[in-house]
Protein backbone atom coordinates (compact mmCIF):
# COMPACT_ATOMS: atom_id res chain seq x y z
CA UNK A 1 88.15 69.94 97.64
CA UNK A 2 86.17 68.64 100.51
CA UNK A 3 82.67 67.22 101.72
CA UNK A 4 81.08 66.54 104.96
CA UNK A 5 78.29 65.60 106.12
CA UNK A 6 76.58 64.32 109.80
CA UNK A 7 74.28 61.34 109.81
CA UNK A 8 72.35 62.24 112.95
CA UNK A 9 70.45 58.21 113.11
CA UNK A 10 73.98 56.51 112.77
CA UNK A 11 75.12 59.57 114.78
CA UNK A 12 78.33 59.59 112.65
CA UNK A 13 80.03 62.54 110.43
CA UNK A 14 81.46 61.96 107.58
CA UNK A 15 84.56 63.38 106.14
CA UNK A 16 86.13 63.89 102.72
CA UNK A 17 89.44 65.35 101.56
CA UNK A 18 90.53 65.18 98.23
CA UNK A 19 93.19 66.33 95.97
CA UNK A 20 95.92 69.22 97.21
CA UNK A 21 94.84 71.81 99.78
CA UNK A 22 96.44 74.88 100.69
CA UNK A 23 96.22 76.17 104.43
CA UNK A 24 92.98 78.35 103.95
CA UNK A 25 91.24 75.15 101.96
CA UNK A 26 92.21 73.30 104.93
CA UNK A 27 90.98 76.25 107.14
CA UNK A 28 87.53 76.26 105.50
CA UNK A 29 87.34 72.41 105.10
CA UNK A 30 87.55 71.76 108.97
CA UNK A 31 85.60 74.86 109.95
CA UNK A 32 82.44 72.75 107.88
CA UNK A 33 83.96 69.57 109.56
CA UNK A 34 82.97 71.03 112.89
CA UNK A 35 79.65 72.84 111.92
CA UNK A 36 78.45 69.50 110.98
CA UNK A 37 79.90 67.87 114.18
CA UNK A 38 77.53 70.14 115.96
CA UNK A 39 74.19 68.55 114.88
CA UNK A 40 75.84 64.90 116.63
CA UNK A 41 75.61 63.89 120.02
CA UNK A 42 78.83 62.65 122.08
CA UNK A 43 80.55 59.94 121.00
CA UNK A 44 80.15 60.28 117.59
CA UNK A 45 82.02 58.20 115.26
CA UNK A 46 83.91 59.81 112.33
CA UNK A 47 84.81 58.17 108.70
CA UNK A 48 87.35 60.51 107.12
CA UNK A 49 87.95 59.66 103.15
CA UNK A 50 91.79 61.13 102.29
CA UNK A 51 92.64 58.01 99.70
CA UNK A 52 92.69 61.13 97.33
CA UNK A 53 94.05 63.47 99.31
CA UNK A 54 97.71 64.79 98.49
CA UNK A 55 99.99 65.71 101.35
CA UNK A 56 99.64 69.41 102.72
CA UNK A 57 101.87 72.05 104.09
CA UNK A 58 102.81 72.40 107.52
CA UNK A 59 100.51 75.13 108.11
CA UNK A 60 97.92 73.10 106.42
CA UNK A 61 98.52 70.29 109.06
CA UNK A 62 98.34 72.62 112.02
CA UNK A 63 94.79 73.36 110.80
CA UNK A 64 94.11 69.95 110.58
CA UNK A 65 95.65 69.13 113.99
CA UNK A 66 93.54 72.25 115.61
CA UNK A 67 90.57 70.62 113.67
CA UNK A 68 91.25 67.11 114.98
CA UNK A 69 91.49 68.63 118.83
CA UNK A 70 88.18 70.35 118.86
CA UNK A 71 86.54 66.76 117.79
CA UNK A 72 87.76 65.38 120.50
CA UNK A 73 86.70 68.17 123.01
CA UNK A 74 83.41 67.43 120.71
CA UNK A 75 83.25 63.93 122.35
CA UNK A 76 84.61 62.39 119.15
CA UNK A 77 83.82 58.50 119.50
CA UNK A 78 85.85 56.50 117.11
CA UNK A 79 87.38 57.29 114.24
CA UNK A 80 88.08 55.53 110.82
CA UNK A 81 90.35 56.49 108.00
CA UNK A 82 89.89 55.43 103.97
CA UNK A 83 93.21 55.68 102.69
CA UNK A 84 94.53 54.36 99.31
CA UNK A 85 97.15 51.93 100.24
CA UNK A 86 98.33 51.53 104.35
CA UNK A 87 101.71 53.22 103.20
CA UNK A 88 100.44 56.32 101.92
CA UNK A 89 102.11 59.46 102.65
CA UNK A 90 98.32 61.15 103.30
CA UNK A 91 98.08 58.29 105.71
CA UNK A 92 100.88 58.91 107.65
CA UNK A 93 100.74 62.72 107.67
CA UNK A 94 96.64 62.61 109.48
CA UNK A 95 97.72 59.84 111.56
CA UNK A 96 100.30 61.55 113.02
CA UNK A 97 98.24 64.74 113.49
CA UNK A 98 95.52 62.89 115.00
CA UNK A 99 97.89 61.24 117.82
CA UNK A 100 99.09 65.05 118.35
CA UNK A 101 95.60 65.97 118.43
CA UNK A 102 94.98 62.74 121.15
CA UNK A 103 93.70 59.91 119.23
CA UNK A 104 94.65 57.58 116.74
CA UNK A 105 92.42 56.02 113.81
CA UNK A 106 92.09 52.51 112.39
CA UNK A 107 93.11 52.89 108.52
CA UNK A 108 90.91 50.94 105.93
CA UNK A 109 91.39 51.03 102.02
CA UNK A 110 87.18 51.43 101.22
CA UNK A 111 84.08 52.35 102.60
CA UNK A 112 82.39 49.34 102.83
CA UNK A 113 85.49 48.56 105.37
CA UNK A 114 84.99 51.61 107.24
CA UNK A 115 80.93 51.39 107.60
CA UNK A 116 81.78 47.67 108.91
CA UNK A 117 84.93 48.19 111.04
CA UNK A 118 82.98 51.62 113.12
CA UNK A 119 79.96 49.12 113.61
CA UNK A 120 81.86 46.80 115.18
CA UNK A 121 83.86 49.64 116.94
CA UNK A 122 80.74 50.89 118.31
CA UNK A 123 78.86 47.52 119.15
CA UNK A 124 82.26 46.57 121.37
CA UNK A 125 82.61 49.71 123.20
């Protein structure tokens, strides 16, 4: 299952994953991902929510990957992961697709972290 949704004032998208996708769930999940990228402006910061999000395939993390590389193209600002422990197997399998993809996000364990952290992100850069 995921969500998303763009904040156009904090000019931020937000992104949720949950649960076990399969390659077309992944497919259709960052299709919406980038549809709702469109209505931001460059350098647009992104909080992804995986902390329930179970490991996909290998095809599912190419989708993700191809996903991840049209945000940047996007002008993708920065980006901050919710993840349910800093260990986590999710964790490890998006950050190493997003460094494929050309960037690497800061891992939290809630939102309240992630709201805060990307403020101070943006306010610094």
């Amino acid at each position: 299952m995921y969500t998303n949704r763009a904040d156009i004032t904090k000019n931020r998208l937000y992104v949720t994953f949950k649960g076990r996708m399969e390659a077309n769930d992944v497919k259709s999940g960052g299709a919406n991902v980038l549809l709702e990228a469109r209505k931001l402006k460059s350098g647009f910061g992104v909080i992804s929510d995986i902390a329930e999000f179970t490991p996909t395939t290998e095809e599912g993390r190419q989708v993700m990957q191809d996903t991840m590389k049209r945000l940047k193209e996007m002008g993708v600002g920065h980006v901050v992961r919710i993840v349910k422990e800093q260990s986590s197997v999710s964790g490890y399998q998006w950050q190493r697709t997003s460094q494929a993809a050309g960037y690497k996000a800061d891992q939290v364990l809630t939102l309240a972290e992630a709201e805060t952290l990307l403020n101070k992100l943006e306010k610094e850069a």
